[in-house]
C-alpha atoms as a PDB file:
ATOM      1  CA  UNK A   1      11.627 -21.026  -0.129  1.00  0.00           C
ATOM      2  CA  UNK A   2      14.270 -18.358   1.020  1.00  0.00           C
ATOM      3  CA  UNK A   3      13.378 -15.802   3.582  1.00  0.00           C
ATOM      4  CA  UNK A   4      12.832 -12.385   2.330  1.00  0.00           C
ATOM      5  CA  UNK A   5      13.723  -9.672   4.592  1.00  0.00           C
ATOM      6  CA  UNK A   6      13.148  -6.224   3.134  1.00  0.00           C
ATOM      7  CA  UNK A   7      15.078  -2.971   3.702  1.00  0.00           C
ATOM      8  CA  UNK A   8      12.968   0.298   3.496  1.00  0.00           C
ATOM      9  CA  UNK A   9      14.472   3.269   3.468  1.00  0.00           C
ATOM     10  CA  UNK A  10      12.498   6.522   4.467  1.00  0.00           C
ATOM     11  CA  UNK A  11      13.203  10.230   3.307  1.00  0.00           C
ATOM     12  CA  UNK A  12      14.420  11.401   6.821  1.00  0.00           C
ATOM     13  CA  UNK A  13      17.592  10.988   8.456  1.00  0.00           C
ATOM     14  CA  UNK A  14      19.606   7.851   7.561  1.00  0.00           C
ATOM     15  CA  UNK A  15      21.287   6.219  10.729  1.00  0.00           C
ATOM     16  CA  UNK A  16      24.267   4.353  11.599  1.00  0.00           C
ATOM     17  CA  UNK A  17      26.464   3.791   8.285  1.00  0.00           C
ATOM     18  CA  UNK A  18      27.431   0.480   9.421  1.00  0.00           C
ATOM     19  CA  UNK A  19      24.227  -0.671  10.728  1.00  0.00           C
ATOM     20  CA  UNK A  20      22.907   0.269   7.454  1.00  0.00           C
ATOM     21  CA  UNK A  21      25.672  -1.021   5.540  1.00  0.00           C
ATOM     22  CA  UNK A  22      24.982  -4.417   7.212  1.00  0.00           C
ATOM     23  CA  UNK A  23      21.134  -4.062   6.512  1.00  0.00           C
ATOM     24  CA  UNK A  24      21.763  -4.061   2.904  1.00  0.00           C
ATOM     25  CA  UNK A  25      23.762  -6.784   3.463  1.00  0.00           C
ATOM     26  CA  UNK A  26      20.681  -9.138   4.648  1.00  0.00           C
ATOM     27  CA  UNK A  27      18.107  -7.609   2.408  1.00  0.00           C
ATOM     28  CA  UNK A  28      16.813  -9.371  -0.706  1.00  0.00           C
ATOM     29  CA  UNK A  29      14.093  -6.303  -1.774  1.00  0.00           C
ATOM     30  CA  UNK A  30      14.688  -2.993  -0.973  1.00  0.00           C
ATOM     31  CA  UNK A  31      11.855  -0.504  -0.609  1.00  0.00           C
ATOM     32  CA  UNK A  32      12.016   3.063  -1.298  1.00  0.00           C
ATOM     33  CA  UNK A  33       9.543   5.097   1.054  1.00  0.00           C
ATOM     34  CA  UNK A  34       8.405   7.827  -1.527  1.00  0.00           C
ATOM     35  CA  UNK A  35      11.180  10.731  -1.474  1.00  0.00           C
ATOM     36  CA  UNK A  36      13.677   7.721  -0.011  1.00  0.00           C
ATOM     37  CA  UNK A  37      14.072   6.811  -3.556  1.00  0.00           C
ATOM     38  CA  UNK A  38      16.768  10.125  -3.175  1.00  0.00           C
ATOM     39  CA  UNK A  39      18.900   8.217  -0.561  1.00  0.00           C
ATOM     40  CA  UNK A  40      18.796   4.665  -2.490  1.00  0.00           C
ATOM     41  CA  UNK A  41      19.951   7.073  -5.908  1.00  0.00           C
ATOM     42  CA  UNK A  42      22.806   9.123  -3.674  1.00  0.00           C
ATOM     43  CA  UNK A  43      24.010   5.225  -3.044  1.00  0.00           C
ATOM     44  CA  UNK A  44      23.411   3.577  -6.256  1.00  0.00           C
ATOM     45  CA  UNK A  45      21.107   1.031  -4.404  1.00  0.00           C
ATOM     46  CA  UNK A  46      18.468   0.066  -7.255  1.00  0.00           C
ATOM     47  CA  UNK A  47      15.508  -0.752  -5.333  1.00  0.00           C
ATOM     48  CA  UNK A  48      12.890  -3.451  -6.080  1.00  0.00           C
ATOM     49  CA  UNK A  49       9.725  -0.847  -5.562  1.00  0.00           C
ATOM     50  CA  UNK A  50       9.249   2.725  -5.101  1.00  0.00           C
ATOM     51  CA  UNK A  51       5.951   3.410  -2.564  1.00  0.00           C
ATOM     52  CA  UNK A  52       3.625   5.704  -1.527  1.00  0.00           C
ATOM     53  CA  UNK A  53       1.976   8.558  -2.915  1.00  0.00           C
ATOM     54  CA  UNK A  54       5.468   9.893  -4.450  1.00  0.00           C
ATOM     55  CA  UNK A  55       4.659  13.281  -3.643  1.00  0.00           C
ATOM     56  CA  UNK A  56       8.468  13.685  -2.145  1.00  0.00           C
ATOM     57  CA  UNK A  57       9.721  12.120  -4.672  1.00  0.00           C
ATOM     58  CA  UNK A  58      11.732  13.762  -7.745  1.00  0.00           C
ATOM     59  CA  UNK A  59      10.488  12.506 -11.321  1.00  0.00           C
ATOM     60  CA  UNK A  60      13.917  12.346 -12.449  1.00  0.00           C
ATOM     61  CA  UNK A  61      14.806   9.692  -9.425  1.00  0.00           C
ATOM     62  CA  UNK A  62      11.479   7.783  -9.993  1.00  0.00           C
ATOM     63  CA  UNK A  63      12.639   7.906 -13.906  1.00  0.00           C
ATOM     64  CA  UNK A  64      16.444   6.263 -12.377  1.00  0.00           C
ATOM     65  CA  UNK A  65      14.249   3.713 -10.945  1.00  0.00           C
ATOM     66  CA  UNK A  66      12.223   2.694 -13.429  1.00  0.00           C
ATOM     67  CA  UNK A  67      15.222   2.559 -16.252  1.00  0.00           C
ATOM     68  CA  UNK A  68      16.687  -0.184 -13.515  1.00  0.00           C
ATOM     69  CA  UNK A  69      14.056  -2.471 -13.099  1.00  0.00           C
ATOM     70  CA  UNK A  70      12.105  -0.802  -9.967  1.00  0.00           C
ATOM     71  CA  UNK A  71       8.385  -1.552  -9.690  1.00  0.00           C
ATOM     72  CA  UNK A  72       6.722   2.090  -8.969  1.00  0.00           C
ATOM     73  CA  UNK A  73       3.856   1.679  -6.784  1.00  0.00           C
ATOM     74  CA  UNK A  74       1.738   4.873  -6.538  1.00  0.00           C
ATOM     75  CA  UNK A  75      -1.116   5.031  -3.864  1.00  0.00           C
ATOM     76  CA  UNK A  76      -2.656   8.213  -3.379  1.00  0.00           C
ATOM     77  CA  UNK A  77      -4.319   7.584  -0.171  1.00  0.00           C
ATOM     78  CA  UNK A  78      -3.713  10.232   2.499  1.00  0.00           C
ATOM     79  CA  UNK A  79      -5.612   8.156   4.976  1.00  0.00           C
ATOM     80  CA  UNK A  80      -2.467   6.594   6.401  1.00  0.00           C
ATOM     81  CA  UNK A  81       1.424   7.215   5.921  1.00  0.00           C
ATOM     82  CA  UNK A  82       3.648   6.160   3.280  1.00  0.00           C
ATOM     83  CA  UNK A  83       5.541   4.088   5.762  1.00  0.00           C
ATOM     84  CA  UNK A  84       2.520   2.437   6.446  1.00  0.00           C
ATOM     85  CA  UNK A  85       1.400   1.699   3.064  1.00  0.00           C
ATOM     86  CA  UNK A  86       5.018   0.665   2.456  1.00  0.00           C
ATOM     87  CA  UNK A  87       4.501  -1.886   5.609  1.00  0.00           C
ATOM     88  CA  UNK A  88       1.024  -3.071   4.499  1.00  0.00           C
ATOM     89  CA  UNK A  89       2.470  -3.989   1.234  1.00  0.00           C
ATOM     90  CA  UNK A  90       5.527  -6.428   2.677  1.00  0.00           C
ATOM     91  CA  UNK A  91       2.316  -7.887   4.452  1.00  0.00           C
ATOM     92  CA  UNK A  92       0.227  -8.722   1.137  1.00  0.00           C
ATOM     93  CA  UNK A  93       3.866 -10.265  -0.151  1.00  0.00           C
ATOM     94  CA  UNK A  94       5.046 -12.248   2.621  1.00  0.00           C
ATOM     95  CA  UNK A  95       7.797 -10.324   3.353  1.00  0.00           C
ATOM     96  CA  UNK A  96       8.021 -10.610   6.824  1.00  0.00           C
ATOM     97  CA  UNK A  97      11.362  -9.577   7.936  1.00  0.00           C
ATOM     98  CA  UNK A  98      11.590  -5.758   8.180  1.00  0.00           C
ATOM     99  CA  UNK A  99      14.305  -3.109   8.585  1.00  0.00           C
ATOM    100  CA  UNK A 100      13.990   0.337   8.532  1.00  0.00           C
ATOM    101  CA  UNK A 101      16.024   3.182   8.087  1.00  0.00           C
ATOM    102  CA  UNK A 102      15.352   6.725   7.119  1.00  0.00           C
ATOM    103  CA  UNK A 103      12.268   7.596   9.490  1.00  0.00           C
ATOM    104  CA  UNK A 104      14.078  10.134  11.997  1.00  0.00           C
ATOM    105  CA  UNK A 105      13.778  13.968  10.346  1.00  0.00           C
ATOM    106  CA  UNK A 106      13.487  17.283  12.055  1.00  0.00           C
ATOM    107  CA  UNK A 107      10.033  17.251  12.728  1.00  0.00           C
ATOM    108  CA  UNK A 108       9.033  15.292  15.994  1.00  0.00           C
ATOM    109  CA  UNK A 109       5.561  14.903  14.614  1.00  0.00           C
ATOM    110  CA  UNK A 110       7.180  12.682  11.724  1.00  0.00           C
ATOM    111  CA  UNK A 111       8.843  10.719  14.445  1.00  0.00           C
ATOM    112  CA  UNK A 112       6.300   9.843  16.359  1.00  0.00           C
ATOM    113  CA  UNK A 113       4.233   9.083  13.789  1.00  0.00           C
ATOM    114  CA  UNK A 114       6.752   6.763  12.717  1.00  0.00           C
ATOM    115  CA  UNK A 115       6.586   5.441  16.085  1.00  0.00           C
ATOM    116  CA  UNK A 116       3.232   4.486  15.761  1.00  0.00           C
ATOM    117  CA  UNK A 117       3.160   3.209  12.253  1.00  0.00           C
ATOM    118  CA  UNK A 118       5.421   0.280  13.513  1.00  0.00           C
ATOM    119  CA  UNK A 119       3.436  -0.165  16.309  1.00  0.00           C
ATOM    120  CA  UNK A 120       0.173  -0.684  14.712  1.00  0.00           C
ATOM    121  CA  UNK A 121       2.097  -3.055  11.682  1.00  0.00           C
ATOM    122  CA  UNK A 122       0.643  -5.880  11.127  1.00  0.00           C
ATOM    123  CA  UNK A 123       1.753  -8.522  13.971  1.00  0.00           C
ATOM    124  CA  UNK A 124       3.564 -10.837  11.466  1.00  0.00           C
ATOM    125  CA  UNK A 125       6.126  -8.824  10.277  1.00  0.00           C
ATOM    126  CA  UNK A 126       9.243  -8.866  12.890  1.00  0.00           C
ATOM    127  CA  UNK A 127      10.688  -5.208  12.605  1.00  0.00           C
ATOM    128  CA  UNK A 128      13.809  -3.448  13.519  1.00  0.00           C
ATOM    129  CA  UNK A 129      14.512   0.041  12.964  1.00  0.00           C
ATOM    130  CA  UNK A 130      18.263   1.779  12.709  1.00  0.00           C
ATOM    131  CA  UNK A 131      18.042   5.193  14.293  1.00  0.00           C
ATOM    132  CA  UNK A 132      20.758   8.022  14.237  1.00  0.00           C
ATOM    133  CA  UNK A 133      22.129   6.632  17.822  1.00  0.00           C
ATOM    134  CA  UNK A 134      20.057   3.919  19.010  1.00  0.00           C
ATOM    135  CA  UNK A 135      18.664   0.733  17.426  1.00  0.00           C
ATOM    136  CA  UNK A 136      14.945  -0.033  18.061  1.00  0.00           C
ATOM    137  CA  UNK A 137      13.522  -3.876  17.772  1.00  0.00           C
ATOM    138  CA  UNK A 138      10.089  -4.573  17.770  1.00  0.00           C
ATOM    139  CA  UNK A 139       8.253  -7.645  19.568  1.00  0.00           C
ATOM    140  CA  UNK A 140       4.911  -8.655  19.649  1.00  0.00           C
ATOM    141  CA  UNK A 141       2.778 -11.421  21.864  1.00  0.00           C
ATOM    142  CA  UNK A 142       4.234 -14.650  21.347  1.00  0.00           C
ATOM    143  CA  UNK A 143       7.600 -14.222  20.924  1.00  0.00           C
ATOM    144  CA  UNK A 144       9.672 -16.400  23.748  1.00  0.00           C
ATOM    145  CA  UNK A 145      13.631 -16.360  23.237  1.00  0.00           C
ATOM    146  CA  UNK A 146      16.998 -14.769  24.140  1.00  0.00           C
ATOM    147  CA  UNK A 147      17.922 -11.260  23.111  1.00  0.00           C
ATOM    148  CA  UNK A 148      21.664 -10.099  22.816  1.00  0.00           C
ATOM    149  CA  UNK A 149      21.678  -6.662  25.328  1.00  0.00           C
ATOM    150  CA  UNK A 150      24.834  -4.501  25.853  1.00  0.00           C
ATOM    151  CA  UNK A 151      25.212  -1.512  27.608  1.00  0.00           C
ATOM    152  CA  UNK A 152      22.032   0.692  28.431  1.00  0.00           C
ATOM    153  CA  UNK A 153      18.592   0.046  26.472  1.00  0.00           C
ATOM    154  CA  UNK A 154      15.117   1.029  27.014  1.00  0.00           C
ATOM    155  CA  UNK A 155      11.924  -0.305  26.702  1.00  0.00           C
ATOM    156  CA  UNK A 156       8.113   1.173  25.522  1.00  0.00           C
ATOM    157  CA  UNK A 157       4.558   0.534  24.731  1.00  0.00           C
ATOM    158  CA  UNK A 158       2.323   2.517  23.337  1.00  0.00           C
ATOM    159  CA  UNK A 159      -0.365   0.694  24.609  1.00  0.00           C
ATOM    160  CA  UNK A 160      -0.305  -2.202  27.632  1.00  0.00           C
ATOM    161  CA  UNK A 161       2.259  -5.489  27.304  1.00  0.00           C
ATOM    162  CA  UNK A 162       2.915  -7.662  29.513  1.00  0.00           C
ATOM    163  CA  UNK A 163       6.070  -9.022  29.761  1.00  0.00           C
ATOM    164  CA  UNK A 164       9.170 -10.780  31.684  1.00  0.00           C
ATOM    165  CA  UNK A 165      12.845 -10.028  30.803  1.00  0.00           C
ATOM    166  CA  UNK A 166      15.313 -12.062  32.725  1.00  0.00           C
ATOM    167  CA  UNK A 167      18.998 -10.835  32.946  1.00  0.00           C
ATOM    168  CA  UNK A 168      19.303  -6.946  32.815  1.00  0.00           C
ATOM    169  CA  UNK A 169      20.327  -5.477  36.154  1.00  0.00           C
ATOM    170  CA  UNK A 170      16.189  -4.520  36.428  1.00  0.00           C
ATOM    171  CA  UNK A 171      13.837  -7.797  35.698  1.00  0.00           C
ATOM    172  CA  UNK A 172      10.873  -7.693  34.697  1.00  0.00           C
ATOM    173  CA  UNK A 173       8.385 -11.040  35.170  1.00  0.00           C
ATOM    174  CA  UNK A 174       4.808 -11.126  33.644  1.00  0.00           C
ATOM    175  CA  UNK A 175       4.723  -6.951  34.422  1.00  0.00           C
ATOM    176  CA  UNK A 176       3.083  -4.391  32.350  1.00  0.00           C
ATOM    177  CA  UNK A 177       4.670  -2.086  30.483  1.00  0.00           C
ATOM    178  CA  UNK A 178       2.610   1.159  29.087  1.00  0.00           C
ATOM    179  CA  UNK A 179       3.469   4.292  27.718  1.00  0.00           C
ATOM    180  CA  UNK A 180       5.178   5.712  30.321  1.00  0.00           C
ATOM    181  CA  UNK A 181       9.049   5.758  31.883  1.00  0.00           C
ATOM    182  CA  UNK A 182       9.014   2.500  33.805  1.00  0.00           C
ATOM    183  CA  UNK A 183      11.436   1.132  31.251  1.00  0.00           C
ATOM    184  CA  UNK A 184      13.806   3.375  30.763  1.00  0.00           C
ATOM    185  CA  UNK A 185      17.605   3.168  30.908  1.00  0.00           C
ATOM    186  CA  UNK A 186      18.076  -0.483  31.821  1.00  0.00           C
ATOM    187  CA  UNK A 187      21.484  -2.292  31.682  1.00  0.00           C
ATOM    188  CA  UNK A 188      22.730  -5.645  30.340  1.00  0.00           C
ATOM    189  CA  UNK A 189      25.789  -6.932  29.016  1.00  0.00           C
ATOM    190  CA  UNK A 190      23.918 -10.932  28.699  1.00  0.00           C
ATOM    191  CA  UNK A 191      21.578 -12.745  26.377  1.00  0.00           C
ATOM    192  CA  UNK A 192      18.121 -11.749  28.185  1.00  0.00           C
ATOM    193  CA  UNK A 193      15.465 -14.108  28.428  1.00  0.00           C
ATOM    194  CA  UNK A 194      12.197 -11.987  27.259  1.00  0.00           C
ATOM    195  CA  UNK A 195       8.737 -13.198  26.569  1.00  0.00           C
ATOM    196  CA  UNK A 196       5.759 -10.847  25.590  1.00  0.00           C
ATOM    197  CA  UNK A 197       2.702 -12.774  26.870  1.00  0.00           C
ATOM    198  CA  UNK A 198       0.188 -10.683  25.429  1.00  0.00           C
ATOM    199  CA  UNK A 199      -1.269  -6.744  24.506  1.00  0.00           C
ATOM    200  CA  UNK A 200       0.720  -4.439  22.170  1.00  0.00           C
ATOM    201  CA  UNK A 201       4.037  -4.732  20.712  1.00  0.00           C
ATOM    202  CA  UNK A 202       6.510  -4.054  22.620  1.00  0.00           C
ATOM    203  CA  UNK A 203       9.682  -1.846  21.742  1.00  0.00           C
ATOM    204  CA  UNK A 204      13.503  -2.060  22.472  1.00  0.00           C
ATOM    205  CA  UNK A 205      15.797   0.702  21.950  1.00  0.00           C
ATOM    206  CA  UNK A 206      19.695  -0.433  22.452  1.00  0.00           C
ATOM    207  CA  UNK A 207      22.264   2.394  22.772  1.00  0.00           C
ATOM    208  CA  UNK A 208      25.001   0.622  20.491  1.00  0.00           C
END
């Protein structure tokens, strides 16, 4: 069975061109967050679903979708965001790879909360995010391998991880990271060597 990695797109502030230029590129569904559906239309990118509780979203886009094929998902809850609804859905389908685009807006409230939507995902789905300037990877307990790193990058937790990252000019091995500045503004121009042993997921922002 073929991987499917799913593109969602967000009504804030689309990032790099190219980066998202190549995530279209790799994605076999595309998801439109609720008033996201605007960006997908602006592009002619049909998506395969239109989520959340579609109060940002115009009738006649959802209407654009629908006359292409789109599956219109409409949850009303206001208990949790419409990125996270749009996450907990590629859960209950198995699509496991995640990108992101369209979360960053003018509001810092809306970023943060979109900081902490992809934090508290579900611990299957491996998740990247494009941002205006940076790119920002997601990694939770378990994962062992080599990471590409070039220039300066950062590193957070919203909660504890512990973790060892071998290569960058500052190593890290079996440390904990938490919400604060210890990670900031590292350098690497290697493959790193980074393991998360266990607590949250841990997050990499790369300055590309």
């Amino acid at each position: 069975m073929s991987r499917e990695v799913a593109l969602l797109i967000g009504a804030g502030e689309i990032g790099d061109k190219d980066r998202l230029n190549a995530s279209f590129d790799k994605a076999n569904q595309i998801v439109a967050v609720d008033g996201g559906i605007r960006h997908l239309r602006s592009m002619n990118k049909v998506p395969t679903l239109v989520v959340g509780d579609l109060d940002s979203a115009k009738d006649e886009d959802l209407q654009w979708a629908k006359e292409n094929g789109a599956e219109i998902v409409h949850l009303r809850s206001q208990s949790e965001s419409d990125l996270a609804k749009a996450l907990n859905l590629c859960h209950e389908r198995e699509w496991n790879e995640i990108l992101v685009d369209g979360i960053e807006g003018s509001r810092l409230d809306h970023l943060i909360g979109g900081f902490a939507t992809l934090a508290n995902a579900d611990q299957s789905l491996n998740i990247t995010a494009n941002l205006t300037s940076t790119y920002l990877h997601r990694f939770v307990t378990g994962f062992s391998g080599k990471i590409s790193l070039s220039g300066t990058f950062s590193i957070f937790s919203f909660g504890t991880t512990n973790v060892t990252l071998l290569g960058p000019e500052w190593e890290l091995n079996g440390e904990n990271i938490t919400f604060s500045t210890r990670g900031l503004s590292n350098v690497a121009n290697c493959d790193a060597e980074l393991t998360i042993h266990g607590g949250d997921p841990l997050f990499i922002l790369i300055n590309q």
